[in-house]
Protein backbone atom coordinates (compact mmCIF):
# COMPACT_ATOMS: atom_id res chain seq x y z
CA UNK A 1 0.00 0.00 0.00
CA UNK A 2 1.26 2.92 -0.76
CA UNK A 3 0.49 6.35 1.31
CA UNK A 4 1.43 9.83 0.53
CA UNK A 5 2.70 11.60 3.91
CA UNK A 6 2.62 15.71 4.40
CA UNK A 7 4.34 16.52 7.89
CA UNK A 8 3.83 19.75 9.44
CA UNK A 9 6.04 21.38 11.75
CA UNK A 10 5.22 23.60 14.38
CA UNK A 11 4.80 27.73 13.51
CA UNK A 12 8.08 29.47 14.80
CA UNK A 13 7.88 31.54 17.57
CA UNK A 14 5.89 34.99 17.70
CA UNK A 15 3.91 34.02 14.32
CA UNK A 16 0.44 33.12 13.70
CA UNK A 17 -0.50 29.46 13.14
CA UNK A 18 -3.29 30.45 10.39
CA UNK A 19 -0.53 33.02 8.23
CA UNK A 20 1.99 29.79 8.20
CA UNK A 21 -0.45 27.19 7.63
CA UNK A 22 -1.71 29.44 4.62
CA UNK A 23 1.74 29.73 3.18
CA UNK A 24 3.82 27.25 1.27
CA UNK A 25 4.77 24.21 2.69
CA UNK A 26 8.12 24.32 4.72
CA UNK A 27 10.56 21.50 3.16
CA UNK A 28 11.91 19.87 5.99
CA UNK A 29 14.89 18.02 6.45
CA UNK A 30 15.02 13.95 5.55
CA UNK A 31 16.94 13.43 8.27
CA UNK A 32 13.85 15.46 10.65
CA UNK A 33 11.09 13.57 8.90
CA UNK A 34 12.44 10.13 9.55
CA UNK A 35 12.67 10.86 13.59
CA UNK A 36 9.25 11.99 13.26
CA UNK A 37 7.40 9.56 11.43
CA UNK A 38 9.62 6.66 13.99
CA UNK A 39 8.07 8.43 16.57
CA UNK A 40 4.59 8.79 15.21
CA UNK A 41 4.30 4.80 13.25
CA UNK A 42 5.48 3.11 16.65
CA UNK A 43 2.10 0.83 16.88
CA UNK A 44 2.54 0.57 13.01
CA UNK A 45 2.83 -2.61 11.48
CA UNK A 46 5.72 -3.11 8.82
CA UNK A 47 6.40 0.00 6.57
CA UNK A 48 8.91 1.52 4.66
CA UNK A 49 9.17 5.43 4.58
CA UNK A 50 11.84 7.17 2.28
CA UNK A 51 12.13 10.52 4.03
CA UNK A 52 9.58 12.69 1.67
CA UNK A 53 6.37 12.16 0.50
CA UNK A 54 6.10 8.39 0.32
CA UNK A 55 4.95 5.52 3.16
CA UNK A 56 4.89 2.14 2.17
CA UNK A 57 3.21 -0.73 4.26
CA UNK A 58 1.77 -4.16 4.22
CA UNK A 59 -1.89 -3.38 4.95
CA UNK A 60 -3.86 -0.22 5.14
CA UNK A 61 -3.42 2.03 8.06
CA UNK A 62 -6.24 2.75 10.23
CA UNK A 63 -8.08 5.73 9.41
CA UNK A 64 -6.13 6.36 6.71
CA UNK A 65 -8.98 6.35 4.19
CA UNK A 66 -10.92 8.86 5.60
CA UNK A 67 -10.98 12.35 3.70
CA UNK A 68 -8.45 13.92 6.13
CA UNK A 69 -6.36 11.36 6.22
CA UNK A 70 -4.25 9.50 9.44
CA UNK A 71 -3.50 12.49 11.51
CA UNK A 72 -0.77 12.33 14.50
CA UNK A 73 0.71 14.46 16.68
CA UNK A 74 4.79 13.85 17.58
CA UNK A 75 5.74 16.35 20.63
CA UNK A 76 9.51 17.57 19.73
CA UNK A 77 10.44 16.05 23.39
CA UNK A 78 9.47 12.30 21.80
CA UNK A 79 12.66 13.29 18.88
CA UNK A 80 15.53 14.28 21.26
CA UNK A 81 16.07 15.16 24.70
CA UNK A 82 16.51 18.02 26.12
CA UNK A 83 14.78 19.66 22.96
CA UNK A 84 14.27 23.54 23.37
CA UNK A 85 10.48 23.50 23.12
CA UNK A 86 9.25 20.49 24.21
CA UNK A 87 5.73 21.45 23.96
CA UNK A 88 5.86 21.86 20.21
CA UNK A 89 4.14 18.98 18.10
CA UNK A 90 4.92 17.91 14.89
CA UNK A 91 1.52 16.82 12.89
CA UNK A 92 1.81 14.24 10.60
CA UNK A 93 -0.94 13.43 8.01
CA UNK A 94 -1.27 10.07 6.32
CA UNK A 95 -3.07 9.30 3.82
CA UNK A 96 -3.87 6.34 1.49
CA UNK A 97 -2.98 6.56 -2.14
CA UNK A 98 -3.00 3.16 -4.09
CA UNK A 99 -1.83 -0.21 -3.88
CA UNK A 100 1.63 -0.91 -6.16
CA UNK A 101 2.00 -4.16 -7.31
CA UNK A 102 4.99 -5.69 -5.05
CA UNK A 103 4.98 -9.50 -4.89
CA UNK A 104 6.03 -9.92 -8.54
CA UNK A 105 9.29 -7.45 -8.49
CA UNK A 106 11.49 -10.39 -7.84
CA UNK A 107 9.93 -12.22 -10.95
CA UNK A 108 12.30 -12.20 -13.98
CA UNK A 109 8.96 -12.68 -16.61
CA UNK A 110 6.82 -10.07 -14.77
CA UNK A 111 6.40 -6.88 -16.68
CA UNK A 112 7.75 -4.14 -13.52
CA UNK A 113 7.11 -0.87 -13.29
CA UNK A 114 8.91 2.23 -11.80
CA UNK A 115 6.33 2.26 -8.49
CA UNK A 116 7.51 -1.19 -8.10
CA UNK A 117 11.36 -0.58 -8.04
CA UNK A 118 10.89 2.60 -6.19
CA UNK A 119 9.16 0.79 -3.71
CA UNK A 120 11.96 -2.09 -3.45
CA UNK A 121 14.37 0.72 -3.44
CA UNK A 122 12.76 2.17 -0.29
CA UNK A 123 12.48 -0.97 1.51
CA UNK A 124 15.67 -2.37 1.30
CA UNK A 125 17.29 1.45 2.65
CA UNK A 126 14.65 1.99 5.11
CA UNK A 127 16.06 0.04 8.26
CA UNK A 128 19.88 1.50 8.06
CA UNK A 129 18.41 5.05 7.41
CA UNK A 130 16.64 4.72 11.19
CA UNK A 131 19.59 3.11 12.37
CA UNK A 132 21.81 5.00 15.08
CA UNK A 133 25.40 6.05 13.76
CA UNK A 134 24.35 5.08 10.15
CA UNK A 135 24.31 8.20 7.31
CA UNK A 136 22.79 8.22 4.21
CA UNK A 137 23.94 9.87 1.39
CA UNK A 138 22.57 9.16 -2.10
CA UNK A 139 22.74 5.50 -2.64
CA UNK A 140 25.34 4.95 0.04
CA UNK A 141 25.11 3.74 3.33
CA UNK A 142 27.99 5.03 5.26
CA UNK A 143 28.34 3.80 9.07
CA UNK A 144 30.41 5.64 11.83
CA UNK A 145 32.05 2.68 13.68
CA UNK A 146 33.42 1.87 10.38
CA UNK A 147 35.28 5.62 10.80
CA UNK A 148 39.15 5.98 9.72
CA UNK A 149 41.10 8.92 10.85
CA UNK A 150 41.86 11.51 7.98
CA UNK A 151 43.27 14.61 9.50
CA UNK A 152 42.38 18.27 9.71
CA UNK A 153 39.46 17.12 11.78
CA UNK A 154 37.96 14.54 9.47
CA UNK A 155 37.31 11.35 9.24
CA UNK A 156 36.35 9.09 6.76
CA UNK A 157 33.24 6.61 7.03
CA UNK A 158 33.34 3.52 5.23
CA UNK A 159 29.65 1.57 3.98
CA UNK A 160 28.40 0.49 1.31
CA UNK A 161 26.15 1.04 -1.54
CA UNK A 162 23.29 -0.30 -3.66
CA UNK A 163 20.88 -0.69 -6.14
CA UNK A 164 18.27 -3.24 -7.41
CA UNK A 165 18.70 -3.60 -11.46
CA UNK A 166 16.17 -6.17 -13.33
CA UNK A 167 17.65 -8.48 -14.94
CA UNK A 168 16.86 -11.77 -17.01
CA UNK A 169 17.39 -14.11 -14.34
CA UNK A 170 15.15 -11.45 -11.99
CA UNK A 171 15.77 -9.05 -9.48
CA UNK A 172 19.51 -8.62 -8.94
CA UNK A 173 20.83 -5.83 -6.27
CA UNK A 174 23.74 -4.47 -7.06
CA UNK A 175 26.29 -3.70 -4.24
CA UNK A 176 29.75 -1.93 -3.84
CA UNK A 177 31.82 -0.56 -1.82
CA UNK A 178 31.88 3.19 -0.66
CA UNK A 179 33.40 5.78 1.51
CA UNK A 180 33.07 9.21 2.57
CA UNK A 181 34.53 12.22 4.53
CA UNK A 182 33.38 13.45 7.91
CA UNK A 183 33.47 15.93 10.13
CA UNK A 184 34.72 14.06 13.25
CA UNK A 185 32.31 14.96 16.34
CA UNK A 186 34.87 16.42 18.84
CA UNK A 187 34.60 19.52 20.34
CA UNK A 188 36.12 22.53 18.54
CA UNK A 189 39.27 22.83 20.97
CA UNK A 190 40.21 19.47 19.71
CA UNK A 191 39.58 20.69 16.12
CA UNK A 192 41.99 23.57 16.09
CA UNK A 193 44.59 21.44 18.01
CA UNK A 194 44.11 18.62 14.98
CA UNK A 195 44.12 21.76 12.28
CA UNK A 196 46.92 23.54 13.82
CA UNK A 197 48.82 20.21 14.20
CA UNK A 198 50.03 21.17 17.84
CA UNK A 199 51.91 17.80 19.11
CA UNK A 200 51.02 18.88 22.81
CA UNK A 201 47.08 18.48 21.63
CA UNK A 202 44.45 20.70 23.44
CA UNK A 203 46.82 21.09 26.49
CA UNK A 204 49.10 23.16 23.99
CA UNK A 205 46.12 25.33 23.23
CA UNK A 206 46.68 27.48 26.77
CA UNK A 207 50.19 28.93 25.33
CA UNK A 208 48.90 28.91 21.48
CA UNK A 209 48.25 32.22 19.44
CA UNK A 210 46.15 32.40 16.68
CA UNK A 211 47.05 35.57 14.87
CA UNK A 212 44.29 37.09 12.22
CA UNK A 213 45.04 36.56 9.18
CA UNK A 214 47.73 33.58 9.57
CA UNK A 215 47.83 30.53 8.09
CA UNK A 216 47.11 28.98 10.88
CA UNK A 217 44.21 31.36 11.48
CA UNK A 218 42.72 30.61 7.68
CA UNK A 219 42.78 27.29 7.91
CA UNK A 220 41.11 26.98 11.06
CA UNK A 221 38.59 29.54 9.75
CA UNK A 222 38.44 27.10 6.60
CA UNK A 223 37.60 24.29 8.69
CA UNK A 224 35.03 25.00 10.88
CA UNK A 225 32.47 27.29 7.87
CA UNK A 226 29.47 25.77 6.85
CA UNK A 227 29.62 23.06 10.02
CA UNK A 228 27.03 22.75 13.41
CA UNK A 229 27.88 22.64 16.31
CA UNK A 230 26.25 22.17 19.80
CA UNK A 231 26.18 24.83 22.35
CA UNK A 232 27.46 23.36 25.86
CA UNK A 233 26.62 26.35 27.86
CA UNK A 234 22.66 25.49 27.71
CA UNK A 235 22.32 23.03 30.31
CA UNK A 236 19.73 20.26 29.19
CA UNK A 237 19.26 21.94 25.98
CA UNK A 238 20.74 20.95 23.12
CA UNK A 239 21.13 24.56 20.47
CA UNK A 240 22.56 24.38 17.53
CA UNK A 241 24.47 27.21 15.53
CA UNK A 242 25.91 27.23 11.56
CA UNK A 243 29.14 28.74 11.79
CA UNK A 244 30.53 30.96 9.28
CA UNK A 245 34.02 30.95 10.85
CA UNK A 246 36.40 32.46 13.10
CA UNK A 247 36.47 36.28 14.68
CA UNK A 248 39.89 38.54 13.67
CA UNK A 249 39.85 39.20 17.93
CA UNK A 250 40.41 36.56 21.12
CA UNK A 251 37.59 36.54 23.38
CA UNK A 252 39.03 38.69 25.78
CA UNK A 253 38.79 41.27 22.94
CA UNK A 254 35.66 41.02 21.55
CA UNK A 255 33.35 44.03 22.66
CA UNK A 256 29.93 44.44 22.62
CA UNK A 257 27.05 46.17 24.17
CA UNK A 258 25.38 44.18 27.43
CA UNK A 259 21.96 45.49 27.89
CA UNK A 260 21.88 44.39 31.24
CA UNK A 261 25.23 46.17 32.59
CA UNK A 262 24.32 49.03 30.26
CA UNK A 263 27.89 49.33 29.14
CA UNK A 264 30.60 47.44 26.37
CA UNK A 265 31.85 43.94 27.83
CA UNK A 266 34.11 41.48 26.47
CA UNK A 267 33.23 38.07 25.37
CA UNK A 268 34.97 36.65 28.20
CA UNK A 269 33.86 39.02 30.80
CA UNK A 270 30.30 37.87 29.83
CA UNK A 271 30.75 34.47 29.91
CA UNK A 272 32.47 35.04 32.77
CA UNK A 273 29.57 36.73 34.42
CA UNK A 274 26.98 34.48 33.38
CA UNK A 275 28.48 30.93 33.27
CA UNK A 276 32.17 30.14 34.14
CA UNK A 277 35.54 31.90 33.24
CA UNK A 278 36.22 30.51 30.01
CA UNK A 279 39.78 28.38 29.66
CA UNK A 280 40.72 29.87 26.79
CA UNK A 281 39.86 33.21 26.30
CA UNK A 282 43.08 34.53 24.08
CA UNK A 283 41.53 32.76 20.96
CA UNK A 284 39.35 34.12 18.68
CA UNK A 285 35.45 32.90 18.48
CA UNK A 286 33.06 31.13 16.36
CA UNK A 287 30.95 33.38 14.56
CA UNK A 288 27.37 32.70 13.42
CA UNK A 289 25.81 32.56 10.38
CA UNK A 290 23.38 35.46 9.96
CA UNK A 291 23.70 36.34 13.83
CA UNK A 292 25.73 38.37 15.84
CA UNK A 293 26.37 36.02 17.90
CA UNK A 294 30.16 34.81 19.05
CA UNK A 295 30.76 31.61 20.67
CA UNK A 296 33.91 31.00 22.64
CA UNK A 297 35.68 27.72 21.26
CA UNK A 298 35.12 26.03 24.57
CA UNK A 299 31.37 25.61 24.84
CA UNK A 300 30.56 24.11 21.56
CA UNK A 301 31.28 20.65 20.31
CA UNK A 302 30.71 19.80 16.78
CA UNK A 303 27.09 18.10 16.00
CA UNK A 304 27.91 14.27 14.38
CA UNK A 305 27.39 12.94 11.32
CA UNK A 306 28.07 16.24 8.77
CA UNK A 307 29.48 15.01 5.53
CA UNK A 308 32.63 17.25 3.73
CA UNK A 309 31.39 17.41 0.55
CA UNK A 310 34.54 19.35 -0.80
CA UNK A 311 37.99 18.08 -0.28
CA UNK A 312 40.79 20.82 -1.88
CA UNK A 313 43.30 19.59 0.09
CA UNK A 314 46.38 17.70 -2.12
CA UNK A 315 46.69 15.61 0.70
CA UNK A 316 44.23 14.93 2.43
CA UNK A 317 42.37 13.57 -0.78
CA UNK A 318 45.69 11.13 -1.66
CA UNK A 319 45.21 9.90 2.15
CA UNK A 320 41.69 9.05 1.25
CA UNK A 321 42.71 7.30 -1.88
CA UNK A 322 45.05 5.51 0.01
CA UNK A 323 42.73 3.94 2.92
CA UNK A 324 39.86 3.66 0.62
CA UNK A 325 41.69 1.54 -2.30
CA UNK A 326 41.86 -2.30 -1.71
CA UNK A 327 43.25 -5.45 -3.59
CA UNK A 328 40.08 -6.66 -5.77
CA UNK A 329 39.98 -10.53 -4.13
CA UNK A 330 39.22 -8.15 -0.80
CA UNK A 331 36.83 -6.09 -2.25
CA UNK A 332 34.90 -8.92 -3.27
CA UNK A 333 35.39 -10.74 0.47
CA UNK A 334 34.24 -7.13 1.96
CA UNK A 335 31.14 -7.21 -0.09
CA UNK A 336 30.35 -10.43 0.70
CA UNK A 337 31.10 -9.80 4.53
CA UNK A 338 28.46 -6.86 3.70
CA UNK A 339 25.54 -8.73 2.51
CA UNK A 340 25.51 -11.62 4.78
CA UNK A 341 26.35 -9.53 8.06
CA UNK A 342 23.73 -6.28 7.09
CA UNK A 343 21.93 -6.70 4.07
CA UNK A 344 20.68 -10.69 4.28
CA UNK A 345 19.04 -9.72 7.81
CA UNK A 346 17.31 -6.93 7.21
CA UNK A 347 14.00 -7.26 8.92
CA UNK A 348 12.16 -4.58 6.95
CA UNK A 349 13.06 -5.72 3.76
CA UNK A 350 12.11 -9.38 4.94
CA UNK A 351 8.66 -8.27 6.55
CA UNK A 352 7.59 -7.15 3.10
CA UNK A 353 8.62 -10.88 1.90
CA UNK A 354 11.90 -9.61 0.35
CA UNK A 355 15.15 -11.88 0.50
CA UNK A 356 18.55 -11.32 -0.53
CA UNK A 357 21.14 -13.99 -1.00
CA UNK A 358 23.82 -13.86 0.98
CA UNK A 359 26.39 -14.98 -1.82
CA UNK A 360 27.35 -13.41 -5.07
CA UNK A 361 25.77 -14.66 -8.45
CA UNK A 362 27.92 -16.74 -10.12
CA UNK A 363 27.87 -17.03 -13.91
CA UNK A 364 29.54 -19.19 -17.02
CA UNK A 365 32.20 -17.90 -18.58
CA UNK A 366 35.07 -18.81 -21.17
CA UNK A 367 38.35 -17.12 -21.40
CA UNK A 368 39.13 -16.77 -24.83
CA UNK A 369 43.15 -17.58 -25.69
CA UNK A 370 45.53 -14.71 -26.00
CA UNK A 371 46.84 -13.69 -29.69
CA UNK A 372 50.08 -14.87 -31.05
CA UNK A 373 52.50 -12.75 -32.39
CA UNK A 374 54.46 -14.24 -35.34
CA UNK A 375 58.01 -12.89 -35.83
CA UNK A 376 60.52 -13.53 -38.62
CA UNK A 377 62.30 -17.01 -38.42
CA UNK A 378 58.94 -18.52 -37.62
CA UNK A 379 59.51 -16.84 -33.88
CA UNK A 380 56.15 -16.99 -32.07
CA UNK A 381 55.33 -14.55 -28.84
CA UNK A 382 52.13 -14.84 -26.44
CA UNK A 383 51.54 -12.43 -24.43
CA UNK A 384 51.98 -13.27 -20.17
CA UNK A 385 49.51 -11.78 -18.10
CA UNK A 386 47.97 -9.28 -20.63
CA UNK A 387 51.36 -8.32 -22.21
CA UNK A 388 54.00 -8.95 -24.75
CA UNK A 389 57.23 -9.14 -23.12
CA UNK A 390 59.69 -6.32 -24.33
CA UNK A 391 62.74 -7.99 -23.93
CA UNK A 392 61.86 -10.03 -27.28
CA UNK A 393 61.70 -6.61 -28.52
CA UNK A 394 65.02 -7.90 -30.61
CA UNK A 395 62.86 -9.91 -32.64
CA UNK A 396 62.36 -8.77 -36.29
CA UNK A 397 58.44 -8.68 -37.50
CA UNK A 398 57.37 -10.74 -40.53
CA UNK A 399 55.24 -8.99 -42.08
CA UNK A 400 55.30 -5.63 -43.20
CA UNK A 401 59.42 -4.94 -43.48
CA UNK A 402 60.58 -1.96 -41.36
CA UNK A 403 60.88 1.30 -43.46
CA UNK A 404 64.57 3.13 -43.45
CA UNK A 405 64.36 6.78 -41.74
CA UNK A 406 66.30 8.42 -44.07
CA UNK A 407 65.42 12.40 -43.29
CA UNK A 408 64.01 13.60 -40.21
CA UNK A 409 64.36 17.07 -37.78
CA UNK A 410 63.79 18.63 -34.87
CA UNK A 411 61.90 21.68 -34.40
CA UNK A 412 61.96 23.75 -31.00
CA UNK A 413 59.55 26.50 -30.14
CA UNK A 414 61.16 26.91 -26.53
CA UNK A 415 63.31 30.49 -26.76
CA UNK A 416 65.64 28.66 -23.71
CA UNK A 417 66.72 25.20 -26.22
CA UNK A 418 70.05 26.24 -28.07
CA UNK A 419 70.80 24.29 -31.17
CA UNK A 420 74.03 22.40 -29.84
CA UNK A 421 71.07 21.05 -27.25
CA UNK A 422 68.31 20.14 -29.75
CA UNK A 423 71.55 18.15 -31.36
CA UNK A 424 72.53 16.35 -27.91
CA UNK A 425 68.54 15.52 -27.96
CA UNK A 426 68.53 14.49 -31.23
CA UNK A 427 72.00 11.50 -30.65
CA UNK A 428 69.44 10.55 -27.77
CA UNK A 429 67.16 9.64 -30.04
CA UNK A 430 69.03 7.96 -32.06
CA UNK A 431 70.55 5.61 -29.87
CA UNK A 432 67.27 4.65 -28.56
CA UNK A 433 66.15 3.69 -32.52
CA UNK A 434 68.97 1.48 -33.01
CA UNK A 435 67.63 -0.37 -29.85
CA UNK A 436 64.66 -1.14 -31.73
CA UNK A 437 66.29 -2.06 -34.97
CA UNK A 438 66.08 1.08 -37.19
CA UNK A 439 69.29 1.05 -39.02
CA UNK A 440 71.38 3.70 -40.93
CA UNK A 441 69.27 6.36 -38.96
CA UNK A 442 71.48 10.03 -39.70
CA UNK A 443 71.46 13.04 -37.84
CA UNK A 444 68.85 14.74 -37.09
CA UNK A 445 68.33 18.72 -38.84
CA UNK A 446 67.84 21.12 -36.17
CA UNK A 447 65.11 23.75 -36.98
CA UNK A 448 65.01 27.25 -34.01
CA UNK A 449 61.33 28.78 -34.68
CA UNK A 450 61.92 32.38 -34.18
CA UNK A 451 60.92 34.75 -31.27
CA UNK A 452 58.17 36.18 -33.30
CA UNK A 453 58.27 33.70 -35.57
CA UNK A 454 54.30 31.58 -36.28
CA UNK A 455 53.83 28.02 -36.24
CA UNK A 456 52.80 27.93 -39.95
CA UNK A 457 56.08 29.97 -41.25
CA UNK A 458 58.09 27.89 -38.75
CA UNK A 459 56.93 24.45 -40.39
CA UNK A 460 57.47 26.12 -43.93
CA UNK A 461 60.77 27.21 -43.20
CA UNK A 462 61.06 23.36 -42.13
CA UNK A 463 59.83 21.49 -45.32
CA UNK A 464 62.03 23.67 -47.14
CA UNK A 465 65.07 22.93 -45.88
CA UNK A 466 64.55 19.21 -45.34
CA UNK A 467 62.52 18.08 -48.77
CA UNK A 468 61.21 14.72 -48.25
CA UNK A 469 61.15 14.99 -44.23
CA UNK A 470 59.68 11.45 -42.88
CA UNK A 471 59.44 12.45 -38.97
CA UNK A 472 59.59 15.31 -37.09
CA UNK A 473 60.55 15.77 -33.22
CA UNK A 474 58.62 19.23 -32.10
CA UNK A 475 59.88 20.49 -28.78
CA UNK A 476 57.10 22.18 -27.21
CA UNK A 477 57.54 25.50 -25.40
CA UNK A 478 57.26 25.45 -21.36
CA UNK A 479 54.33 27.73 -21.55
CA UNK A 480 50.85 27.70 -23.57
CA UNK A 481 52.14 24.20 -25.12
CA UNK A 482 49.13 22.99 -25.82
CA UNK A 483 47.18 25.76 -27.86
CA UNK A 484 50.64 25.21 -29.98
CA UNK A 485 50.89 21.26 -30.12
CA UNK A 486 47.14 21.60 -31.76
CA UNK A 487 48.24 23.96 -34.24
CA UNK A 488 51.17 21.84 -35.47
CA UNK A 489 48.86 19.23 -35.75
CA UNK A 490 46.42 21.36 -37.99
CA UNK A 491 49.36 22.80 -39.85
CA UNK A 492 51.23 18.98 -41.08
CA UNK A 493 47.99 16.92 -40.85
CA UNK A 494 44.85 18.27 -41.67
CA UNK A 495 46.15 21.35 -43.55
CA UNK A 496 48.23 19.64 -45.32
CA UNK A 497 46.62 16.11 -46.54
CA UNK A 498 46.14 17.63 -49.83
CA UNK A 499 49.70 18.17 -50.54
CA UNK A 500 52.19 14.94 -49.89
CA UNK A 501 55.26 17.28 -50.09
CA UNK A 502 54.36 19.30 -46.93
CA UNK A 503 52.42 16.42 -44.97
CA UNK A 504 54.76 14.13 -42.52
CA UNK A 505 54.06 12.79 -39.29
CA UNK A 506 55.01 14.75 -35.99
CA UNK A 507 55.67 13.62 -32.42
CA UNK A 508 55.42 16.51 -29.82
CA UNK A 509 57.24 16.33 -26.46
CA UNK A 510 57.72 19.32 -23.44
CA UNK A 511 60.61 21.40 -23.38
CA UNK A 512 60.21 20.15 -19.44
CA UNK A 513 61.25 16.78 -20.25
CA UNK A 514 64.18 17.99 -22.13
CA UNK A 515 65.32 20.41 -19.68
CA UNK A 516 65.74 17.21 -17.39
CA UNK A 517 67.39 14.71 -19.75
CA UNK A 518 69.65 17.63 -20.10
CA UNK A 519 70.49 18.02 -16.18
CA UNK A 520 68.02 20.61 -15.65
CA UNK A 521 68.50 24.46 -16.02
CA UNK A 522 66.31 26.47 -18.73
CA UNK A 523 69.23 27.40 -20.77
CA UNK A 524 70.24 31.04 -22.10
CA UNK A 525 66.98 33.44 -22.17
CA UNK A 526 64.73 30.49 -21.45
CA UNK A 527 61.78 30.70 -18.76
CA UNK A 528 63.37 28.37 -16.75
């Protein structure tokens, strides 16, 4: 049965009930609406609920056919404790929609629709997204006491993730690996010592500085924007601020106007005053997103499970490569481990008469045999694990005979290549040819494109000089290489294929690479 579900929170403070019930829905979010229909579907039998719009169950609800619908009302003290209006009530209206055809999704001749697969699709992520330390995010399912340490105060949370595909064998769900980063629930003391990198930890932070506009001071900034934390200063309440990132002043610094003292305090003087003496009050404080408000470091801890979408950081994102990637045979054991150990028991998905097997489909296979490669003498080479050995690379081909190079050049654009170094490139080249059996190979004519010099006069001057060219080297400049290797192309390929005398093949290469076969150094007037 499917249901369509509308939950309504509760009007904000000082506002009329009738002017916000009038106005447009309030989206709420996924992670609200599945505490509040837990709470509210308690004495429910088994459903499936994927955060929105959309309840699936067994059997019809109670009441749910009636014009208005199922109607209950969730108190915010049933959701968390210590909420900061208990008395407010979240109203939840359910109401019955159609039946969708269920019991034949798993049937590999059974026309299924969308509505079906949706409804599988809900189903099988319904239990973990109730479940206590688990996150959802798309189609992954990403659990906290699977958490790896990452740095900078993140972490990363390893799950997995799925999807049912129909096949022609029947239903087949589809599961993989996955990982993601985390801001690591700590409080924000711990953050900045983790950030900072002190070695002493958060005892260190009672001698630390954070100057504005350091590096130190930008990259804590950088790390705690856009998170929530959890105000510690509330006692039994549990208030929640976006931060936007750090003030340029220490608390101790921070002024502003206390309407009960009638007269400009610090930060810490009003903490002070009001709570405790704060520990720290030489560092700067959190400020709020679209408040005035500044928090001192010391009474807020970061709220769990907030997912770092972005990752900039060089390093941090080659330490997540690192602990995420895994030797395939252990892939496969992990995913395995996953299905039997979490997917095979869920209880949702089983109530709804849903099984998955806890072992991966095996199917028939041939491998077809590797190509031979027949070289002169009646030599024959197979490849070993994918690839021809190179060390046969002595081995002359059958069929067709290797072609003489008999004229070739090399052609620099980089301003910092002399010619006596184009030349040095050039016997380089040419011992690495007779290595792979081109004989009677002769030097190589060096070409210097001029200062001011284009691409197209460059290449004319070129073919001039060397009629008949079969192969030219083009040394590409350190700088806007690219826009240039595409216009050499255009010149001696495509501009040319109507005239043979001015077409010949090119291979580019970076003036980089040559600079270090040549023991580095950028050479007279080069860029370096």
């Amino acid at each position: 049965c499917l249901f369509s579900v509308a939950i309504v929170p509760p009007p904000p403070r000082g506002k009329d009930p009738a002017q916000v019930a009038a106005g447009p829905p309030k989206l709420l979010p996924k992670k609200l609406c599945r505490a509040v229909m837990a709470a509210a579907s308690r004495s429910w039998g088994a459903h499936a609920y994927d955060g929105q719009i959309s309840l699936y169950a067994t059997t019809r609800l109670k009441g749910s056919d009636s014009p208005q619908g199922l109607v209950v009302q969730v108190p915010r003290s049933a959701l968390e404790q210590g909420a900061t209006n208990p008395e407010e009530t979240f109203a939840v209206h359910v109401k019955f929609t159609k039946l969708v055809p269920f019991a034949h999704v798993v049937n590999a001749a059974a026309q299924i629709n969308m509505e079906s697969l949706q409804a599988l699709d809900t189903v099988l992520r319904h239990e973990r997204a109730l479940q206590v330390g688990w996150a959802i995010v798309g189609r992954s399912h990403l659990n906290s006491a699977d958490a790896v340490p990452l740095g900078a105060g993140l972490e990363i949370w390893k799950g997995y993730k799925q999807s049912a595909r129909p096949c022609q064998t029947g239903m087949h769900l589809i599961v993989d690996r996955a990982a993601c980063a985390f801001v690591k629930a700590q409080s924000v003391p711990s953050l900045v010592a983790e950030v900072c990198n002190l070695r002493g930890g958060v005892a260190q932070l009672s001698r630390f500085q954070l100057a504005p506009n350091s590096r130190q001071w930008r990259d804590v900034s950088k790390a705690v924007k856009g998170i929530r934390v959890v105000k510690l200063h509330f006692p039994g309440q549990k208030r929640k601020a976006l931060i936007k990132g750090l003030s340029r002043l220490p608390a101790n610094q921070e002024m502003f106007f206390d309407t009960e003292l009638n007269q400009q305090v610090s930060v810490a003087q009003y903490f002070a005053r009001k709570y405790q003496p704060l520990k720290y009050p030489h560092l700067p404080c959190l400020t709020v997103v679209g408040k005035a408000d500044l928090l001192p470091l010391e009474v807020c801890t970061i709220a769990p499970g907030q997912r770092k979408s972005l990752i900039t950081d060089g390093d941090l994102s080659a330490q997540m490569i690192k602990v995420t990637a895994s030797h395939p045979n252990d892939r496969w054991q992990a995913i395995e481990r996953t299905v039997s150990d979490v997917i095979s028991k869920d209880k949702t998905a089983r109530a709804f008469g849903v099984g998955v097997a806890p072992n991966m489909l095996a199917l028939t296979g041939r491998l077809l045999p590797p190509p031979a490669m027949l070289y002169a003498g009646n030599q024959q080479v197979t490849p070993t694990d994918g690839s021809w050995d190179r060390s046969m690379s002595k081995l002359q081909l059958l069929e067709p005979p290797p072609k003489p190079l008999d004229r070739w050049m090399i052609i620099s654009f980089e301003p910092g290549i002399t010619p006596a170094q184009c030349a040095k490139v050039g016997q380089e080249l040419k011992t690495t040819m007779k290595r792979h059996n081109f004989r009677g190979v002769p030097d190589a004519l060096v070409v210097i494109a001029g200062p001011q010099e284009s691409v197209a006069a460059a290449l004319s001057r070129a073919v001039a000089s060397s009629k008949g060219c079969q192969l030219a080297v083009v040394i590409l400049p350190q700088f806007g290489g690219d826009d240039l290797r595409k216009e050499v192309k255009y010149q001696t390929e495509f501009n040319a294929a109507g005239n043979a005398a001015s077409y010949f093949p090119t291979s580019c290469m970076r003036a980089m690479h040559i600079f270090k076969g040549l023991g580095g150094g950028g050479g007279g007037g080069g860029r370096g």
